[in-house]
C-alpha atoms as a PDB file:
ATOM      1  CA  UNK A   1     -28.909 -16.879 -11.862  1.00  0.00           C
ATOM      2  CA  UNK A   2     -27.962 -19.755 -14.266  1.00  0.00           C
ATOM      3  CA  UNK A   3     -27.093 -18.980 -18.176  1.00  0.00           C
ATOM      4  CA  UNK A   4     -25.741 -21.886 -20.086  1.00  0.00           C
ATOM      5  CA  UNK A   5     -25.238 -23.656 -17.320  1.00  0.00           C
ATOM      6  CA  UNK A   6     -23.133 -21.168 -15.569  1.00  0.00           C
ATOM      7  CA  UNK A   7     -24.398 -20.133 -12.224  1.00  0.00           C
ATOM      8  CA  UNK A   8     -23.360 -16.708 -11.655  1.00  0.00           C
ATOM      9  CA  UNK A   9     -23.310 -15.211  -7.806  1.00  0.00           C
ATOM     10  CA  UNK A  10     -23.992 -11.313  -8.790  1.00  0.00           C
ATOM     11  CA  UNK A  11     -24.873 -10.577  -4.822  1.00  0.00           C
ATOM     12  CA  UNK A  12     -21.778 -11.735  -3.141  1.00  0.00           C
ATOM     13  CA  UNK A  13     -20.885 -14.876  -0.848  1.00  0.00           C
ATOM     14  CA  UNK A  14     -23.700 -14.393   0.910  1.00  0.00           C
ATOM     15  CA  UNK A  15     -26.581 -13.937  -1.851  1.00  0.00           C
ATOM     16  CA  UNK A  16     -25.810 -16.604  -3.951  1.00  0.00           C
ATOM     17  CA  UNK A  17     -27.363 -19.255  -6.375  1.00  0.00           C
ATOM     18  CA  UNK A  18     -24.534 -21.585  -5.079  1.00  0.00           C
ATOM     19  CA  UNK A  19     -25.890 -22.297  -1.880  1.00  0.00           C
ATOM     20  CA  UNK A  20     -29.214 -24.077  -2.992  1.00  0.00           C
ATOM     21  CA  UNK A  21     -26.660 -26.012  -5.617  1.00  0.00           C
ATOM     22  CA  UNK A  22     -25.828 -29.648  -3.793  1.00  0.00           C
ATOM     23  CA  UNK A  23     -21.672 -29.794  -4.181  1.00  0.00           C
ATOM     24  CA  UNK A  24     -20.803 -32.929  -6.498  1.00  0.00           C
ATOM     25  CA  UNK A  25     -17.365 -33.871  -7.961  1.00  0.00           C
ATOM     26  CA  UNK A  26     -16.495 -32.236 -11.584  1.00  0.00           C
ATOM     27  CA  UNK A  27     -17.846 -28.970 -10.976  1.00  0.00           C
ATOM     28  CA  UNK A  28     -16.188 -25.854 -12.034  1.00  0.00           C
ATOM     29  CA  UNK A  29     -15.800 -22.968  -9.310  1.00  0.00           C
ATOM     30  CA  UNK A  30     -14.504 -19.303 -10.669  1.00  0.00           C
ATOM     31  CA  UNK A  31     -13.848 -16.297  -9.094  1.00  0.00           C
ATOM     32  CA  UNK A  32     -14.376 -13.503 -11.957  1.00  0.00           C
ATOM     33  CA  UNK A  33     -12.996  -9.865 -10.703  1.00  0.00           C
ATOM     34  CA  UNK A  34     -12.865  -6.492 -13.057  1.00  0.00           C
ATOM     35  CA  UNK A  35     -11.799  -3.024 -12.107  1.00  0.00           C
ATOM     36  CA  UNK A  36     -10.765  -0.188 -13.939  1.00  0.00           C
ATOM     37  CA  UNK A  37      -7.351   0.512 -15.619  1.00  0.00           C
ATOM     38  CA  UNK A  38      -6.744   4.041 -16.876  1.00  0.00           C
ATOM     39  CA  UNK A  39      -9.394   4.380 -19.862  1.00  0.00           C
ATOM     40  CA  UNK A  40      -9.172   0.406 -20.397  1.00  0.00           C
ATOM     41  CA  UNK A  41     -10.870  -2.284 -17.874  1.00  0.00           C
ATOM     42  CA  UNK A  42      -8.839  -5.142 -16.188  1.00  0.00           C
ATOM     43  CA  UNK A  43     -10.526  -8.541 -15.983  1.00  0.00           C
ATOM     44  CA  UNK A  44      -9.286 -11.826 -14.396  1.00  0.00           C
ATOM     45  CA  UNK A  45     -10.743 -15.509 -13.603  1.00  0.00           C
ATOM     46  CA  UNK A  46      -9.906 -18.275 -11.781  1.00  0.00           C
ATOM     47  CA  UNK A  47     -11.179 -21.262 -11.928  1.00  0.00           C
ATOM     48  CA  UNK A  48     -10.580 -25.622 -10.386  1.00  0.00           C
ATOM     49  CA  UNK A  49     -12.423 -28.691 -10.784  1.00  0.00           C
ATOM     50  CA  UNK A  50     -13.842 -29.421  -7.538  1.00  0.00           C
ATOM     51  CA  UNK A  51     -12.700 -33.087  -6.207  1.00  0.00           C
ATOM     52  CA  UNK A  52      -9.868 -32.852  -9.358  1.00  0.00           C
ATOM     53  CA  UNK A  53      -7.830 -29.968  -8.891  1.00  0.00           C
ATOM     54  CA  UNK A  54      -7.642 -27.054  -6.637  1.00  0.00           C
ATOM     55  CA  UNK A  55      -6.910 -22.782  -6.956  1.00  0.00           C
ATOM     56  CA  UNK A  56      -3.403 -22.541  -6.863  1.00  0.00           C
ATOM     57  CA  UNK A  57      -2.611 -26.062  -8.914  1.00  0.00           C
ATOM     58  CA  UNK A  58      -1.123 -25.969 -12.189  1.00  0.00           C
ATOM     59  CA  UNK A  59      -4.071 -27.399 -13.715  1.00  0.00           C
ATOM     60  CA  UNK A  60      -6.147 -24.246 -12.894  1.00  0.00           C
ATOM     61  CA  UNK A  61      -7.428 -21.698 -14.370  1.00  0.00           C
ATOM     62  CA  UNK A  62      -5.724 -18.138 -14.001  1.00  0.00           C
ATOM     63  CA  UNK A  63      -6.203 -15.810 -17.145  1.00  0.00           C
ATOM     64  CA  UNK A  64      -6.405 -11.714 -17.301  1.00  0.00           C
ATOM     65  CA  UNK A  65      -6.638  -9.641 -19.989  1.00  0.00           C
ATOM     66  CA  UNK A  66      -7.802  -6.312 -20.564  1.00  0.00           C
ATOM     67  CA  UNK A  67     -11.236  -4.717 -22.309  1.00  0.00           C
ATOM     68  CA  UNK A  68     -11.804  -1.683 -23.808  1.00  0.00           C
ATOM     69  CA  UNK A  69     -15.608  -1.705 -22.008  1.00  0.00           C
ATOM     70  CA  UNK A  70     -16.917  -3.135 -18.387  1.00  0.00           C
ATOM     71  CA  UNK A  71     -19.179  -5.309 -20.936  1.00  0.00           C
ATOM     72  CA  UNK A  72     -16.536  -6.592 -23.013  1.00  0.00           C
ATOM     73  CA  UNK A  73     -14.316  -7.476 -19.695  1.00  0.00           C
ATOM     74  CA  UNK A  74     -17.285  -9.303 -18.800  1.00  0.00           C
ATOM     75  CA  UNK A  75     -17.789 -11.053 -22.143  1.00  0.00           C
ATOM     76  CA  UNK A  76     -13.940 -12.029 -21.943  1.00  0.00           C
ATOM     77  CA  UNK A  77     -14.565 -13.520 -18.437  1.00  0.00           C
ATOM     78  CA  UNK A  78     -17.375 -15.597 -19.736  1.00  0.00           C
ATOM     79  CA  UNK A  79     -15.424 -16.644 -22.581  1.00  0.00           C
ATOM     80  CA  UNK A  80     -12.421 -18.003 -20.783  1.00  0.00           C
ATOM     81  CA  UNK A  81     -15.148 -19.678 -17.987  1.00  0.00           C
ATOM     82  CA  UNK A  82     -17.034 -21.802 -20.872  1.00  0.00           C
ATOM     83  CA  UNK A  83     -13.751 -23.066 -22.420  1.00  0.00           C
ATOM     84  CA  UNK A  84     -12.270 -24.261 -19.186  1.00  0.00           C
ATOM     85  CA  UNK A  85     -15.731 -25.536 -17.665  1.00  0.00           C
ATOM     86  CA  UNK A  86     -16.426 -27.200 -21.294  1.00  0.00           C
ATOM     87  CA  UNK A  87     -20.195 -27.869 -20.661  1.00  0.00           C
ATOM     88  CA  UNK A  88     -19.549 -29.108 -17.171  1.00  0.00           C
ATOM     89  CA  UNK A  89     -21.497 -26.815 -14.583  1.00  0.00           C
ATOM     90  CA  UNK A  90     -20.145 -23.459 -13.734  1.00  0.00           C
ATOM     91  CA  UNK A  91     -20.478 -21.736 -10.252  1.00  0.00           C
ATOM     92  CA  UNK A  92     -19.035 -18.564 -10.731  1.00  0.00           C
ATOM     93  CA  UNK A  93     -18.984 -15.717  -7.624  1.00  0.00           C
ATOM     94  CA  UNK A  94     -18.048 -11.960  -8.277  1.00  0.00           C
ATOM     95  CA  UNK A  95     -14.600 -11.179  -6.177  1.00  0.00           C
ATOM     96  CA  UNK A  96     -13.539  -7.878  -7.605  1.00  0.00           C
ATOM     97  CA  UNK A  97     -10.809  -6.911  -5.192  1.00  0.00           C
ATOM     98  CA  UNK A  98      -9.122 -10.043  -6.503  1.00  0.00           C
ATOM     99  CA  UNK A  99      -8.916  -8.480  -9.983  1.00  0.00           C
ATOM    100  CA  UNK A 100      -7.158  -5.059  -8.456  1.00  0.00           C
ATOM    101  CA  UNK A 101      -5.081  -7.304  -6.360  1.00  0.00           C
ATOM    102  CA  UNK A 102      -3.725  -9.346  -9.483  1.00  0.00           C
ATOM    103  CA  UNK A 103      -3.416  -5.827 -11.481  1.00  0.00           C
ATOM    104  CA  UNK A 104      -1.437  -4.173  -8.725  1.00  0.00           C
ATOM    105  CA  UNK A 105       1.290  -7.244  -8.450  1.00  0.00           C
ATOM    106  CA  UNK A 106       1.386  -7.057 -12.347  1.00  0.00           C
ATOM    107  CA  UNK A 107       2.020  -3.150 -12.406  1.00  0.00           C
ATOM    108  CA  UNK A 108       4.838  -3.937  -9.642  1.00  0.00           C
ATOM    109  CA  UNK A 109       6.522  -6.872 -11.518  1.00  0.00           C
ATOM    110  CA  UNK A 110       6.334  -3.980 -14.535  1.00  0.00           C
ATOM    111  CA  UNK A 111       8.090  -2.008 -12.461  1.00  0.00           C
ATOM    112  CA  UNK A 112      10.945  -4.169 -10.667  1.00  0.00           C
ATOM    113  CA  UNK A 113      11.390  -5.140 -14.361  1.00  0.00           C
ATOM    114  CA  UNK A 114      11.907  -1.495 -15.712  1.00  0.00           C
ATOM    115  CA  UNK A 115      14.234  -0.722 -12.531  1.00  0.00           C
ATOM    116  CA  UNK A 116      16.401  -3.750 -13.119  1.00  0.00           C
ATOM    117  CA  UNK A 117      16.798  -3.250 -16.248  1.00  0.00           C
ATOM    118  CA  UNK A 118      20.140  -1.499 -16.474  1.00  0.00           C
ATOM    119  CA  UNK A 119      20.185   1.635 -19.338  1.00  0.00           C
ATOM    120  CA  UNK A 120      22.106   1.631 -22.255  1.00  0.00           C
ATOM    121  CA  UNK A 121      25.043   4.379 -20.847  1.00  0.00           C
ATOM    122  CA  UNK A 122      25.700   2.178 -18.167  1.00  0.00           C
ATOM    123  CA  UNK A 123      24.759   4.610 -15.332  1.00  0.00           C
ATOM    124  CA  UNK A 124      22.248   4.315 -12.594  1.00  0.00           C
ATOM    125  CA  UNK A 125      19.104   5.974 -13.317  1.00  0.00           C
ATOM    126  CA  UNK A 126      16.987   2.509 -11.907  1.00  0.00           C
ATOM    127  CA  UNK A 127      18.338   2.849  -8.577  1.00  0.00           C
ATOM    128  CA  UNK A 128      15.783   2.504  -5.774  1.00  0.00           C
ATOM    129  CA  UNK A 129      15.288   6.084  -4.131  1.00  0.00           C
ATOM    130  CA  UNK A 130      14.443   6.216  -0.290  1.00  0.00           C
ATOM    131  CA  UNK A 131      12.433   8.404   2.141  1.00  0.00           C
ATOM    132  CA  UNK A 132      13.874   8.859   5.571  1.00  0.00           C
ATOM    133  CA  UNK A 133      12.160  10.061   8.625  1.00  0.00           C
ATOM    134  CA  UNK A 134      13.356  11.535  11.776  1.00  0.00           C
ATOM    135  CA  UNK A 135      12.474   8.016  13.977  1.00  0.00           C
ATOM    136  CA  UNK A 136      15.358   6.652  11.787  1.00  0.00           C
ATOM    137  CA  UNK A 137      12.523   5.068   8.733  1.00  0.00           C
ATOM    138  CA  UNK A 138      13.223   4.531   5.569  1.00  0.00           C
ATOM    139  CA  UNK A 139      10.275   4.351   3.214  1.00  0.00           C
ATOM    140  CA  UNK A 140      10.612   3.193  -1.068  1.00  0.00           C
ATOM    141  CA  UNK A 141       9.688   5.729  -3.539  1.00  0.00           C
ATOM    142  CA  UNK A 142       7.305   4.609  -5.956  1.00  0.00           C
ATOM    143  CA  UNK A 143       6.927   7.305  -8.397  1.00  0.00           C
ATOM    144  CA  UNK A 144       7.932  10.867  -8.882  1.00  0.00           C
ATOM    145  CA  UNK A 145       5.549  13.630  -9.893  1.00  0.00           C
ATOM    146  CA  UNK A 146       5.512  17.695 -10.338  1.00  0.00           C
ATOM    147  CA  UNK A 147       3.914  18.300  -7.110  1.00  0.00           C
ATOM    148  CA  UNK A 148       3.783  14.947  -5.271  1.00  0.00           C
ATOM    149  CA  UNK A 149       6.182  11.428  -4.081  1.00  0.00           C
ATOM    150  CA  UNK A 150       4.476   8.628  -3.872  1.00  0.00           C
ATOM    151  CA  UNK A 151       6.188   5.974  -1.353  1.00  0.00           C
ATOM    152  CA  UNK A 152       5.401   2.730   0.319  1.00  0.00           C
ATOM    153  CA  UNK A 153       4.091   3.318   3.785  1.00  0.00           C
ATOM    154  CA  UNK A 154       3.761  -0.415   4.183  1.00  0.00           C
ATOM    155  CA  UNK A 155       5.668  -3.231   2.220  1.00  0.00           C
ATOM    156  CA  UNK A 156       3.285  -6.573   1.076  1.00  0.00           C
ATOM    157  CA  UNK A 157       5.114  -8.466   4.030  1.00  0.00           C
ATOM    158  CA  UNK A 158       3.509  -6.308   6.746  1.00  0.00           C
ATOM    159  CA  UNK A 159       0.023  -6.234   5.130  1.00  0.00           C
ATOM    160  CA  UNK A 160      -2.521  -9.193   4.155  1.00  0.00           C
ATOM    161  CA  UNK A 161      -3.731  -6.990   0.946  1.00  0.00           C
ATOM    162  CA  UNK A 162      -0.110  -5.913  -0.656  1.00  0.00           C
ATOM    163  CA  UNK A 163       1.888  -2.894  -0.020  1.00  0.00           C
ATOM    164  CA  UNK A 164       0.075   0.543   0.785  1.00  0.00           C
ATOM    165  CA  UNK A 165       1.234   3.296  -1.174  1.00  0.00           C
ATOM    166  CA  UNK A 166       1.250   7.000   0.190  1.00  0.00           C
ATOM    167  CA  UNK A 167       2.245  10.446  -1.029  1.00  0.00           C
ATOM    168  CA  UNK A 168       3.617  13.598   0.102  1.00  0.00           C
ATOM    169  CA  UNK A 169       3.735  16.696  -0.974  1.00  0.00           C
ATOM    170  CA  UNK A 170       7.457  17.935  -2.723  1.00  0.00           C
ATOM    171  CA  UNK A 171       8.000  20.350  -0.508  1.00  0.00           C
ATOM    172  CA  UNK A 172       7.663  18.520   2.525  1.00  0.00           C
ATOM    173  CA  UNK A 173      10.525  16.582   1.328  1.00  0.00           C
ATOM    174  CA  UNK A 174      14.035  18.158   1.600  1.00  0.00           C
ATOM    175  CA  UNK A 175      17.610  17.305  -0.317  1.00  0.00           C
ATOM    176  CA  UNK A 176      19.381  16.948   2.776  1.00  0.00           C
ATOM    177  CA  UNK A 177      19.176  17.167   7.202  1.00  0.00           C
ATOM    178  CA  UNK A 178      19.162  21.012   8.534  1.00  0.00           C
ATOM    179  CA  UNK A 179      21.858  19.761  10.804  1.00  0.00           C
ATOM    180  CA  UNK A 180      23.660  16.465  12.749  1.00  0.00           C
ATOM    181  CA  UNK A 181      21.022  16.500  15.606  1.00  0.00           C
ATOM    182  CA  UNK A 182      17.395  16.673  16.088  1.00  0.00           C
ATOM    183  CA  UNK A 183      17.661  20.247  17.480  1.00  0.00           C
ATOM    184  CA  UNK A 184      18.177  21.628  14.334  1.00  0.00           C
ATOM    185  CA  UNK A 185      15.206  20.464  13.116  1.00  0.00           C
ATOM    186  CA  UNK A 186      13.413  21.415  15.879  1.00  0.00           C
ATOM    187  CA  UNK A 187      14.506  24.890  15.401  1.00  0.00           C
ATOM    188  CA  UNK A 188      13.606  25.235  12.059  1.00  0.00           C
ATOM    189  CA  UNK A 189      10.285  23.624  12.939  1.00  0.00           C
ATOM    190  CA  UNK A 190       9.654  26.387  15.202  1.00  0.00           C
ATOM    191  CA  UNK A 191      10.728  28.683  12.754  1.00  0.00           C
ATOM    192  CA  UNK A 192       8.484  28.017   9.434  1.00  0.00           C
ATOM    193  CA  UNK A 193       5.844  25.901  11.038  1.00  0.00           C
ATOM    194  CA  UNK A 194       5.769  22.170  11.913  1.00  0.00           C
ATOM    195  CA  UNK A 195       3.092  22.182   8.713  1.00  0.00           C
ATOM    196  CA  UNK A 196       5.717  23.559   6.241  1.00  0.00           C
ATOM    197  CA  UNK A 197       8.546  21.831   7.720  1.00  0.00           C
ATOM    198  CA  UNK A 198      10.659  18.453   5.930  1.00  0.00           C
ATOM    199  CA  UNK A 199       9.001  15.656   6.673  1.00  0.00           C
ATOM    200  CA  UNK A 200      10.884  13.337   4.953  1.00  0.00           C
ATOM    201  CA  UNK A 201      14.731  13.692   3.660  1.00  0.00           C
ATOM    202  CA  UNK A 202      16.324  12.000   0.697  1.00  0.00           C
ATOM    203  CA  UNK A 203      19.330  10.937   2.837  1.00  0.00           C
ATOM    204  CA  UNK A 204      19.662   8.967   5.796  1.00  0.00           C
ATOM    205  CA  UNK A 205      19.191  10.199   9.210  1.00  0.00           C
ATOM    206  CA  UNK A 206      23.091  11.253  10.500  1.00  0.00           C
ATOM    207  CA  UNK A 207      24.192   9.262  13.095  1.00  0.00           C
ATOM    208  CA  UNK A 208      23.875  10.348  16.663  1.00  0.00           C
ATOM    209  CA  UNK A 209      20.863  12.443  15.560  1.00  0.00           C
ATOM    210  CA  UNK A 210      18.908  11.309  19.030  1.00  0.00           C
ATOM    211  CA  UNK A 211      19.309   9.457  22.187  1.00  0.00           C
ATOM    212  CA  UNK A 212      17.335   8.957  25.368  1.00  0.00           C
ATOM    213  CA  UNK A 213      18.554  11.947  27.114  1.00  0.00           C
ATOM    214  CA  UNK A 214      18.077  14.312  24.151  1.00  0.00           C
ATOM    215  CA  UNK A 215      14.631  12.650  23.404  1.00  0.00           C
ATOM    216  CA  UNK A 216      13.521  13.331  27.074  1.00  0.00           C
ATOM    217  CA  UNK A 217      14.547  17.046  26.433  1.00  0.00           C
ATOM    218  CA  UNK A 218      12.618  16.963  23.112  1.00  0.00           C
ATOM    219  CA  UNK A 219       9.483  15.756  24.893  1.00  0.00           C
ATOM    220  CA  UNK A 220       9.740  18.058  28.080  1.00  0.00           C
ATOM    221  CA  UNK A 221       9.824  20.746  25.150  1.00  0.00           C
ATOM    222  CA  UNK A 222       6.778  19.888  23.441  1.00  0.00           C
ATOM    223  CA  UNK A 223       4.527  19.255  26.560  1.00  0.00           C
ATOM    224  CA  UNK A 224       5.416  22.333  27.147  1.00  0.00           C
ATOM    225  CA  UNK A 225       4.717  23.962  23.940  1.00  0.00           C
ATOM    226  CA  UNK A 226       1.189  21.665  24.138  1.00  0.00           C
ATOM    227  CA  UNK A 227       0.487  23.276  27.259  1.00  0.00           C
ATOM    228  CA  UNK A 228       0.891  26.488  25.924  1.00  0.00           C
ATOM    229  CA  UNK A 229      -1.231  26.111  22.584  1.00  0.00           C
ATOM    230  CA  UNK A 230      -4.101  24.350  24.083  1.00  0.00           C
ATOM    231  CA  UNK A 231      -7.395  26.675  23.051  1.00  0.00           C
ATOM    232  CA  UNK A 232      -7.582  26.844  26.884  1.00  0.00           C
ATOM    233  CA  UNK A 233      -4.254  28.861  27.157  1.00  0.00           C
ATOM    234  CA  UNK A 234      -5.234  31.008  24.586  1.00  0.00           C
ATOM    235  CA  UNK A 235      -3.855  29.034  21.969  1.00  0.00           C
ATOM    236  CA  UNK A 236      -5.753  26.875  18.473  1.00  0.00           C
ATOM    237  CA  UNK A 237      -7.303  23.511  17.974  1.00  0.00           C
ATOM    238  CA  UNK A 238      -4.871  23.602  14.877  1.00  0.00           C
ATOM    239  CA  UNK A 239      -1.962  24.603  16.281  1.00  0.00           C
ATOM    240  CA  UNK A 240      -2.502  22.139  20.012  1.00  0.00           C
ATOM    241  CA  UNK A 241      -3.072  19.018  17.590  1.00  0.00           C
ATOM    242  CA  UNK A 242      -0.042  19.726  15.336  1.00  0.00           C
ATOM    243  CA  UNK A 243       2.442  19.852  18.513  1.00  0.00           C
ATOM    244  CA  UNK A 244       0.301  16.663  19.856  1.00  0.00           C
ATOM    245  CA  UNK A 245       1.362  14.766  17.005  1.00  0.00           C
ATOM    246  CA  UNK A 246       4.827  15.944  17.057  1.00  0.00           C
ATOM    247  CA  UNK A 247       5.129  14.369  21.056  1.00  0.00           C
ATOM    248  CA  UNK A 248       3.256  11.432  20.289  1.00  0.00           C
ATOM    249  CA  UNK A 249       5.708  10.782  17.584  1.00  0.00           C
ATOM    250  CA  UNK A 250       8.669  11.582  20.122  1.00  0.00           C
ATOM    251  CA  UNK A 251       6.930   9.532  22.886  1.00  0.00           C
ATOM    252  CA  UNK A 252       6.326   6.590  20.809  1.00  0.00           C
ATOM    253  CA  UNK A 253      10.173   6.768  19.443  1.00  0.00           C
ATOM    254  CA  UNK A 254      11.233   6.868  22.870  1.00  0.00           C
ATOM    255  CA  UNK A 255       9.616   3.818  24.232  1.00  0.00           C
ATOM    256  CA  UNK A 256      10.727   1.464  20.865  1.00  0.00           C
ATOM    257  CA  UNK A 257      14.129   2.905  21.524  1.00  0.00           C
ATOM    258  CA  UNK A 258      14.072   1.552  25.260  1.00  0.00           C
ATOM    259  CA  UNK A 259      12.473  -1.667  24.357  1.00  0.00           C
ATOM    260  CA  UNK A 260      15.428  -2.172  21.555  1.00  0.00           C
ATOM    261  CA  UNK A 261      17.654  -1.748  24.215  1.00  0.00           C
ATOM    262  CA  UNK A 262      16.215  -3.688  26.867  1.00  0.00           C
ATOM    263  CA  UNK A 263      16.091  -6.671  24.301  1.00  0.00           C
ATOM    264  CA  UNK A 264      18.355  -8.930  25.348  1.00  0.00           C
ATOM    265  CA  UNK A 265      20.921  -9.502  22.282  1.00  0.00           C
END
């Protein structure tokens, strides 16, 4: 659909005007994305001269802005497009997980900003809080609520979409470690449920808190207990998948542990 000489692709890459549009030098290619923001909406275009410039060059295009409406995000789009296409002819193609990506690394460079920014008494209220994990993980917290901590299960490196955030609930999250070693926790596992147990601690894991031979006890333990709460045994669905996960976890921990130490150094 062309309007002013803007071609816009409202279907997609593959239901677009574009491809019945020969490709000639000094055309303008966009990417226009919007999502929503809280009670505002996020917009954000890009835009290159084909045969003069490219996406990432300086030259480029790359505004955002925000819109109280989805219409007037759209109208801000189209404003930025005709002043950098300047009557030339515009292909423009909807990408709006482009916009949420570019919102999401602007709310993180908000908050590295905030964190770094050191308060006015001098102490450390910025500092960068941790989840740990019984496989020896450490995971950043994000944000703090009443009921919830949201944390980074996976960092932008290890992703090709940016880092995934999770939560968990506060009181699956404990101040400190029942005890040195992994039996502790196991006890107290057994003792209020695996369901209600810490999943996460805010300190890191004490040191000798596994090893091979105590991990082969740990997983001799839960087959056992697996066994023994299969529906078959008299036991639940619920209760034989929470101990499968628990030996999974164990199994899984056992075999990076013996590939660590196999690697040669």
């Amino acid at each position: 659909m062309a309007i002013d000489n803007i071609f816009w692709d409202q279907g997609g890459s593959h239901y677009t005007d574009r491809w019945h549009i020969p490709d000639r030098d000094g055309d303008c290619r966009f990417s226009y994305g919007r999502c929503k923001s809280g009670g505002r909406w996020f917009w954000r275009v890009r835009g290159w001269v084909k045969g003069h410039s490219f996406i990432f060059d300086a030259d480029a295009l790359n505004e955002h802005g925000y819109a109280a409406t989805e219409a007037e995000a759209l109208t801000a789009s189209t404003a930025a497009i005709k002043r950098f296409s300047a009557g030339r002819r515009a292909i423009v193609s909807f990408q709006h997980g482009s916009a949420s990506y570019e919102l999401k690394q602007i709310n993180k460079g908000k908050r590295e900003a905030r964190w770094s920014a050191a308060p006015a008494d001098g102490s450390d209220t910025h500092a960068t809080e941790y989840l740990y994990d019984q496989w020896g993980h450490e995971f950043r917290i994000t944000k703090k609520t009443v009921k919830r901590i949201f944390y980074v299960k996976a960092e932008k490196e290890e992703t090709f979409d940016g880092e995934r955030i999770g939560f968990i609930l506060r009181h699956r999250v404990a101040d400190d470690w029942p005890g040195p070693t992994w039996r502790e926790l196991y006890d107290l596992q057994n003792r209020i449920g695996w369901r209600n147990a810490p999943k996460f601690f805010l300190k890191p894991r004490p040191s000798g808190f596994h090893d091979r031979g105590e991990l082969r006890i740990d997983l001799a333990r839960l087959k056992a207990e697996m066994a023994a709460a299969h529906p078959d045994k008299g036991g639940s669905s619920a209760a034989f998948i929470e101990v499968r996960q628990r030996y999974v976890e164990a199994k899984r921990h056992m075999r990076s542990q013996a590939a660590s130490s196999e690697a040669p150094s």
